[in-house]
N, C-alpha and C. Protein backbone atom coordinates (compact mmCIF):
# COMPACT_ATOMS: atom_id res chain seq x y z
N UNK A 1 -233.95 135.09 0.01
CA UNK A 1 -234.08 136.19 -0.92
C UNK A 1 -233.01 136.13 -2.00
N UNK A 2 -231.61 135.74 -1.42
CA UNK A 2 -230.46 135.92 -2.58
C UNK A 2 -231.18 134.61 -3.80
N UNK A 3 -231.93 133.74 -3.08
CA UNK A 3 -231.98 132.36 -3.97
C UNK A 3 -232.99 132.87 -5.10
N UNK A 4 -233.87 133.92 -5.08
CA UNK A 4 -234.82 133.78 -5.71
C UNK A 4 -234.41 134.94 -6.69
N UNK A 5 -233.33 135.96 -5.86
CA UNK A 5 -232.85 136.67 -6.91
C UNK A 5 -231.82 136.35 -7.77
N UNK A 6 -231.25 135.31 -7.59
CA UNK A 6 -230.88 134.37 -8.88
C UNK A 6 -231.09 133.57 -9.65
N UNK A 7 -232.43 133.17 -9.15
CA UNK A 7 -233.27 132.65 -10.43
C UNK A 7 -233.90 133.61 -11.12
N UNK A 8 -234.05 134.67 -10.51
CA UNK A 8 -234.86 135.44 -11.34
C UNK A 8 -233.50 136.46 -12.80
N UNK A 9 -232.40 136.39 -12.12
CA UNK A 9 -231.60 137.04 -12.68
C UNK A 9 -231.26 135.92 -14.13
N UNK A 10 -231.22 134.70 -13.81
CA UNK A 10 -230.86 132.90 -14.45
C UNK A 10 -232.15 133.56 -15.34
N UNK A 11 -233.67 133.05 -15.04
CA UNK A 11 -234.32 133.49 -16.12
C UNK A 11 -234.11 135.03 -17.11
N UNK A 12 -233.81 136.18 -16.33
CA UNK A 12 -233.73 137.28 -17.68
C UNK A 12 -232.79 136.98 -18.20
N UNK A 13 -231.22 136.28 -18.11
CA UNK A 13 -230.49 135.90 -19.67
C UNK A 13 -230.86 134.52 -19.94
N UNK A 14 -231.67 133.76 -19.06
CA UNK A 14 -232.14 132.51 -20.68
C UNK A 14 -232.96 132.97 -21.40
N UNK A 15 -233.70 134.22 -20.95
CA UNK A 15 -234.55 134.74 -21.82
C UNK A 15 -233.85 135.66 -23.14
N UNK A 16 -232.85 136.39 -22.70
CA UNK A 16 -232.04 136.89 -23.33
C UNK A 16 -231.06 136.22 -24.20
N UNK A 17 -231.33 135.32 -24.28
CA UNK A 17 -229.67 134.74 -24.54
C UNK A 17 -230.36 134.43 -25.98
N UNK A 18 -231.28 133.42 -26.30
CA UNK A 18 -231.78 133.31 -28.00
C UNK A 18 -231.74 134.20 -28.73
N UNK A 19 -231.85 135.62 -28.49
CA UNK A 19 -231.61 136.50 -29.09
C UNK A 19 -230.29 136.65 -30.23
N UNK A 20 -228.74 135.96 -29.21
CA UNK A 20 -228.14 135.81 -30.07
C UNK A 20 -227.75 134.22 -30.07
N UNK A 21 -228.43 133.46 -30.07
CA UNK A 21 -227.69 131.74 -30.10
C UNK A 21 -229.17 131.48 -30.95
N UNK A 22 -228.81 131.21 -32.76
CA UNK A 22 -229.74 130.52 -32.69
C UNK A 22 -230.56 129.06 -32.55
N UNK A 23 -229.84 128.45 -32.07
CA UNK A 23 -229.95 127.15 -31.88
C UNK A 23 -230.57 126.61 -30.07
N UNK A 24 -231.04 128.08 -29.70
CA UNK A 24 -231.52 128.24 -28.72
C UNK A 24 -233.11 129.07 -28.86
N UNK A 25 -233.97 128.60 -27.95
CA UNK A 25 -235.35 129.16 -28.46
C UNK A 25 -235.77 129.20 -26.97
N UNK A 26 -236.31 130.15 -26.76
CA UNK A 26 -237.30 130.05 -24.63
C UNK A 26 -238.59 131.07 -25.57
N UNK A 27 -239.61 130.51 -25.21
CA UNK A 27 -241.19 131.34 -25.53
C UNK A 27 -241.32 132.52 -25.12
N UNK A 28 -241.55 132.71 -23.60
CA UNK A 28 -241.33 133.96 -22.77
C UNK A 28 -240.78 134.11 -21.66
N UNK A 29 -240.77 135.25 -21.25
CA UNK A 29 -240.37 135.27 -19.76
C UNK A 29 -241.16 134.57 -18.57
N UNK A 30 -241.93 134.16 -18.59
CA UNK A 30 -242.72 133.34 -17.72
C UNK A 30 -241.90 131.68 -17.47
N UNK A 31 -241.75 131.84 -18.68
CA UNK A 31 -240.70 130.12 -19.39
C UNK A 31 -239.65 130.19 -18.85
N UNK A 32 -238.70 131.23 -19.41
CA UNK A 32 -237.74 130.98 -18.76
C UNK A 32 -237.18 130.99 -17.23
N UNK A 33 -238.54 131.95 -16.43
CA UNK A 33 -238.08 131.97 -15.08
C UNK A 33 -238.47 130.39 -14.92
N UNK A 34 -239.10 129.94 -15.27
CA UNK A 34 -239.45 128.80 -14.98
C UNK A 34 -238.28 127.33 -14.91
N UNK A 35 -237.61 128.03 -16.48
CA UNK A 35 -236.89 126.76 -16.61
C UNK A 35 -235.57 127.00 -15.90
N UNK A 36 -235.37 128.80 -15.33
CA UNK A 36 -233.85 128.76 -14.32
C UNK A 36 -234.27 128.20 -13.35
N UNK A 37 -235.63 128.42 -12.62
CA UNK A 37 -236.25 127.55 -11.48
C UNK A 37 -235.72 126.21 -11.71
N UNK A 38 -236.11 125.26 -12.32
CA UNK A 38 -235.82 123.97 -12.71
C UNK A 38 -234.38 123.79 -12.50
N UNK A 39 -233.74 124.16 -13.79
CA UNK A 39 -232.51 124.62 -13.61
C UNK A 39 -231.79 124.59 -12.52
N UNK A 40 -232.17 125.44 -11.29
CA UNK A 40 -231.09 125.33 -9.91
C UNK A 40 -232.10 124.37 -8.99
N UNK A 41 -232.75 123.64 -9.77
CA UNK A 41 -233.30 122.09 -8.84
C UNK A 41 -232.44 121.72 -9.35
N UNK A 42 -232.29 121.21 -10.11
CA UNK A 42 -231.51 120.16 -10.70
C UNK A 42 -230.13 119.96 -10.54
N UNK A 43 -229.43 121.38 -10.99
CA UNK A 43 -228.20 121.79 -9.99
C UNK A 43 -227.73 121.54 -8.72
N UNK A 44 -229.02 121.70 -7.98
CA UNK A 44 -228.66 121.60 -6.03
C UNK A 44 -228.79 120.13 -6.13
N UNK A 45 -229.78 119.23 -6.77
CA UNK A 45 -229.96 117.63 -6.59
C UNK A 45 -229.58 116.63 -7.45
N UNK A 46 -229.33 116.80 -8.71
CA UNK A 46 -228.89 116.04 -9.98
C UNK A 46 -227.48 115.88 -9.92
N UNK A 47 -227.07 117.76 -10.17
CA UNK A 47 -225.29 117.89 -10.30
C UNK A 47 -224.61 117.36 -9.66
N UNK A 48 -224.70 117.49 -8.36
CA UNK A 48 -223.91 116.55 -7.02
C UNK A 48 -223.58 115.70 -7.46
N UNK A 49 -224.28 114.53 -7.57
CA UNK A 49 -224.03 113.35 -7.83
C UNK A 49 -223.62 112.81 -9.23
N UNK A 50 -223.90 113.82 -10.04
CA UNK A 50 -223.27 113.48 -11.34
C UNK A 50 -221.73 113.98 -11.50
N UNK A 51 -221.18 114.83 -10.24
CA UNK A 51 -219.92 115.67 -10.20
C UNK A 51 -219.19 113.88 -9.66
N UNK A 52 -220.08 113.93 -8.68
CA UNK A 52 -219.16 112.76 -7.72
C UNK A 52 -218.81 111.46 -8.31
N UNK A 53 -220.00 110.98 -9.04
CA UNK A 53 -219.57 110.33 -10.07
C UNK A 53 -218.54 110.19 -11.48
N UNK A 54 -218.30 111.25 -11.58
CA UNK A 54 -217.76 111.96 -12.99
C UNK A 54 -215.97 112.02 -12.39
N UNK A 55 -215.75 112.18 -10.95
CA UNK A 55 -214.73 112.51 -10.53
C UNK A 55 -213.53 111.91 -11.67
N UNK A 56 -213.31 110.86 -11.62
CA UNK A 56 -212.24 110.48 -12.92
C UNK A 56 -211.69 110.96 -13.65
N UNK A 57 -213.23 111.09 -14.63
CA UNK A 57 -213.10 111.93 -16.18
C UNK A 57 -212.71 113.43 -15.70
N UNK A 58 -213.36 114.01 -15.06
CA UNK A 58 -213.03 115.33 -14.48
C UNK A 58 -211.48 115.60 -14.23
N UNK A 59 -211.11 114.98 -13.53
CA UNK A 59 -209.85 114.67 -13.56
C UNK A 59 -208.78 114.79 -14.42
N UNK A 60 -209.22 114.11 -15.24
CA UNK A 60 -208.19 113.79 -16.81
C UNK A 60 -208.27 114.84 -17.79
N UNK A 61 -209.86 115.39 -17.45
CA UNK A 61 -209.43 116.82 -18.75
C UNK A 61 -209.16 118.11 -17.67
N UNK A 62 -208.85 117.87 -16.54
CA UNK A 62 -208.70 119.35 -16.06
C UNK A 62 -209.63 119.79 -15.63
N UNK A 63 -210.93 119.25 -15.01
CA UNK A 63 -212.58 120.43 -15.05
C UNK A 63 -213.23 120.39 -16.28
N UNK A 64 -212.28 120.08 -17.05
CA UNK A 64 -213.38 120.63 -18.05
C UNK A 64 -214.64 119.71 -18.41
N UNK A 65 -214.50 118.67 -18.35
CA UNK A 65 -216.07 117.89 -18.26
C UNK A 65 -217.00 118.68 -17.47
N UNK A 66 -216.53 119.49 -16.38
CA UNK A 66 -217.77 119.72 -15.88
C UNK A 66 -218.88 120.62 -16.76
N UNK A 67 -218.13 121.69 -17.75
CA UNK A 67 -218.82 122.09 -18.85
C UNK A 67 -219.76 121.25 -19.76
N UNK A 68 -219.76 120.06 -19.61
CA UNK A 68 -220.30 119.01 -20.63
C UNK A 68 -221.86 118.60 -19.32
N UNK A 69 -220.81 118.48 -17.87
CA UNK A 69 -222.20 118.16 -17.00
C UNK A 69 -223.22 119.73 -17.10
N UNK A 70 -222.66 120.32 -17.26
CA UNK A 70 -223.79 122.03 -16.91
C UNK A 70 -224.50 121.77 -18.52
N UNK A 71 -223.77 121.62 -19.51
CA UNK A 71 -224.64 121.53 -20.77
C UNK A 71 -225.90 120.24 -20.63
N UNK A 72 -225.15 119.27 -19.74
CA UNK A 72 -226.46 117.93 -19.89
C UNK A 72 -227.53 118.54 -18.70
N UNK A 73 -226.91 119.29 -17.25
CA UNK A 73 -228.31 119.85 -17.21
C UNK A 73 -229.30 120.96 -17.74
N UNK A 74 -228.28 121.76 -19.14
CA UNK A 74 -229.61 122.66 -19.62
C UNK A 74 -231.00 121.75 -20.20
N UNK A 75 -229.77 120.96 -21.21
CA UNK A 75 -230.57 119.88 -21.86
C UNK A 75 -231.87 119.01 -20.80
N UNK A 76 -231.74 118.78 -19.83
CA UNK A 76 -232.63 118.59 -18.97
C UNK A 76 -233.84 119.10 -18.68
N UNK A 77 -233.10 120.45 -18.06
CA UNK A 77 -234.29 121.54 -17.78
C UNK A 77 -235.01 121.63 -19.35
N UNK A 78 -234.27 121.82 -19.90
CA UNK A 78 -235.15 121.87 -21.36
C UNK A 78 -236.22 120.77 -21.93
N UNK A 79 -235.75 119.66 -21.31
CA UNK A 79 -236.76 118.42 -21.47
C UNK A 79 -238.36 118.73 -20.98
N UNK A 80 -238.19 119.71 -19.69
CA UNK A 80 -239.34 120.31 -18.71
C UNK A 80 -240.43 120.91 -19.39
N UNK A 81 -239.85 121.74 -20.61
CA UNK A 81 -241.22 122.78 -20.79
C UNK A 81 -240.97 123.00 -22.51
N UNK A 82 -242.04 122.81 -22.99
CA UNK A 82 -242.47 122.85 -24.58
C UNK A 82 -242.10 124.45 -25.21
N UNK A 83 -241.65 125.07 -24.11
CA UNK A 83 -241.37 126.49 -24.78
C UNK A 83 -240.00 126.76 -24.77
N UNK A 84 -239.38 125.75 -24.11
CA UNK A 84 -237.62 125.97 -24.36
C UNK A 84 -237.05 124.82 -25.36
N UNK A 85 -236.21 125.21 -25.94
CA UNK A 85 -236.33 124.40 -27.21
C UNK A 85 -234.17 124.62 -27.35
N UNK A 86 -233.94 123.67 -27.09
CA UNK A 86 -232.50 123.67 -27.29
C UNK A 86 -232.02 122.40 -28.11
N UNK A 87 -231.42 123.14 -29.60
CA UNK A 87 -230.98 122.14 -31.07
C UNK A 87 -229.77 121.51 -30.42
N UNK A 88 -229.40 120.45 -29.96
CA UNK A 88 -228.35 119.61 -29.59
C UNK A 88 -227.71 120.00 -28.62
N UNK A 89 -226.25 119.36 -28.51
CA UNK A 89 -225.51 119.57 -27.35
C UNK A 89 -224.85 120.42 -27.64
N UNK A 90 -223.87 121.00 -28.28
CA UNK A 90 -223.52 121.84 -28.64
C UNK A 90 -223.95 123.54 -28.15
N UNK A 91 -225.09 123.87 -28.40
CA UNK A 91 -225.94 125.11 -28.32
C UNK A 91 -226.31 124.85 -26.72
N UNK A 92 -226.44 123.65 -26.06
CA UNK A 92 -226.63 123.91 -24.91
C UNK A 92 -225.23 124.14 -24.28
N UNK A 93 -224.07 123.04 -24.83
CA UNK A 93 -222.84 123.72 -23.51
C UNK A 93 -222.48 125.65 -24.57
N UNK A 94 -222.71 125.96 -25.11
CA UNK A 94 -222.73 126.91 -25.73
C UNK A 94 -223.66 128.29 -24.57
N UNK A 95 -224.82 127.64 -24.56
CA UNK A 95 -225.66 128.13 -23.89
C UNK A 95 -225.56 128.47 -22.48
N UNK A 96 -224.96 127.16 -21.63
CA UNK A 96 -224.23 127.02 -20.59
C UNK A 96 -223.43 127.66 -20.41
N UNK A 97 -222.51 127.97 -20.86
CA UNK A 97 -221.53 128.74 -20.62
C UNK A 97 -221.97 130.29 -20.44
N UNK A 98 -222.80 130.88 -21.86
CA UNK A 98 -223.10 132.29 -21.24
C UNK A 98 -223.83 132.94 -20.44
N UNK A 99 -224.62 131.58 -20.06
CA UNK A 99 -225.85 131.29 -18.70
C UNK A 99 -224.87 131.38 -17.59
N UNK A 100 -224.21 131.03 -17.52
CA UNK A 100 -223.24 131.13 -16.64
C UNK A 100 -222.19 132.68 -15.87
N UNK A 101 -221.63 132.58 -17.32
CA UNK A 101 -221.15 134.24 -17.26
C UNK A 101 -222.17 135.33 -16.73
N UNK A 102 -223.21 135.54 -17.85
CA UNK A 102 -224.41 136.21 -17.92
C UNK A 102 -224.87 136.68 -16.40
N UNK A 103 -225.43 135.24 -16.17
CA UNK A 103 -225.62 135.62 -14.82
C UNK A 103 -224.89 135.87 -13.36
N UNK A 104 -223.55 135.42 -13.26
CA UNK A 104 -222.49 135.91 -12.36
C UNK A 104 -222.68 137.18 -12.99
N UNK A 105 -222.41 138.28 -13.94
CA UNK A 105 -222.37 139.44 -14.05
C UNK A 105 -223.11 140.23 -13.66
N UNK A 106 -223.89 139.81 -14.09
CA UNK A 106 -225.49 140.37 -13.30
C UNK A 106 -225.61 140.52 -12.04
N UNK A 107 -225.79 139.14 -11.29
CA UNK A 107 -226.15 139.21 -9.83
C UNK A 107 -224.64 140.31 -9.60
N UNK A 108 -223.84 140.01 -10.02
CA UNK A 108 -222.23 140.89 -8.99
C UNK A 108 -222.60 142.85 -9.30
N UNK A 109 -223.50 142.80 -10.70
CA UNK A 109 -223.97 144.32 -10.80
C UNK A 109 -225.21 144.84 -9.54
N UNK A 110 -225.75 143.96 -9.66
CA UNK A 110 -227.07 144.25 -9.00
C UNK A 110 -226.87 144.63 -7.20
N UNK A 111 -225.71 143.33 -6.68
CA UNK A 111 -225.10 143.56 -5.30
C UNK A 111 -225.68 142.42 -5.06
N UNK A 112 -225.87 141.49 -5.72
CA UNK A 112 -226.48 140.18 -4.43
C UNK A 112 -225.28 139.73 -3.70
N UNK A 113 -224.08 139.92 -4.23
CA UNK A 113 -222.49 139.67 -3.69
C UNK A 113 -222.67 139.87 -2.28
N UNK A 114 -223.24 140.83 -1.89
CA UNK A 114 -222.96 141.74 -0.77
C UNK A 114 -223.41 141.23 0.39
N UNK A 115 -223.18 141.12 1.55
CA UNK A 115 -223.91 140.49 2.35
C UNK A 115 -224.60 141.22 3.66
């Protein structure tokens, strides 16, 4: 249940979020639950191994590459569906980031925290 209420929380700010990024575009809400779906596939099976790999570089800037890996998987999920539409890398680690925030705020309002 917590899993599905964070995708569902992941889709209402990718849906939200073009509103103010314009270099970000999602069609509807149907889309975007779709593409947070995608999204935490890719996360649970892609990221791993791109973290473990990355260890080095990660390393050398402090974490902060990992911001660059969360932007290459929006860009991903975005590859998925003709209604999400993200202008370069930029707007996605841009995007990433308040996908990020966005939704930690959310789920921690709502109580999925809680156990």
């Amino acid at each position: 249940m917590n899993f599905l209420l964070k995708v569902l929380i992941t889709g209402l700010i990718a849906y939200l979020l073009p509103n103010i990024l314009p270099g970000v575009k999602v069609a509807d809400i149907k889309t975007a639950a779709l593409f947070a779906l995608v999204l935490a596939l890719l996360n649970a099976i892609v990221k791993p191994v791109l973290v473990i790999l990355t260890i080095p570089v990660t390393l050398v800037t402090l974490g902060l590459f990992l911001l660059v890996i969360n932007a290459f998987m929006v860009l991903i999920a975005a590859n998925f569906f003709k209604g999400v539409e993200v202008n370069g890398f930029w707007w996605a680690l841009i995007f990433s980031i308040l996908l990020s925030l966005g939704s930690s705020v959310l789920y921690s309002l709502v109580g999925g925290g809680k156990n």
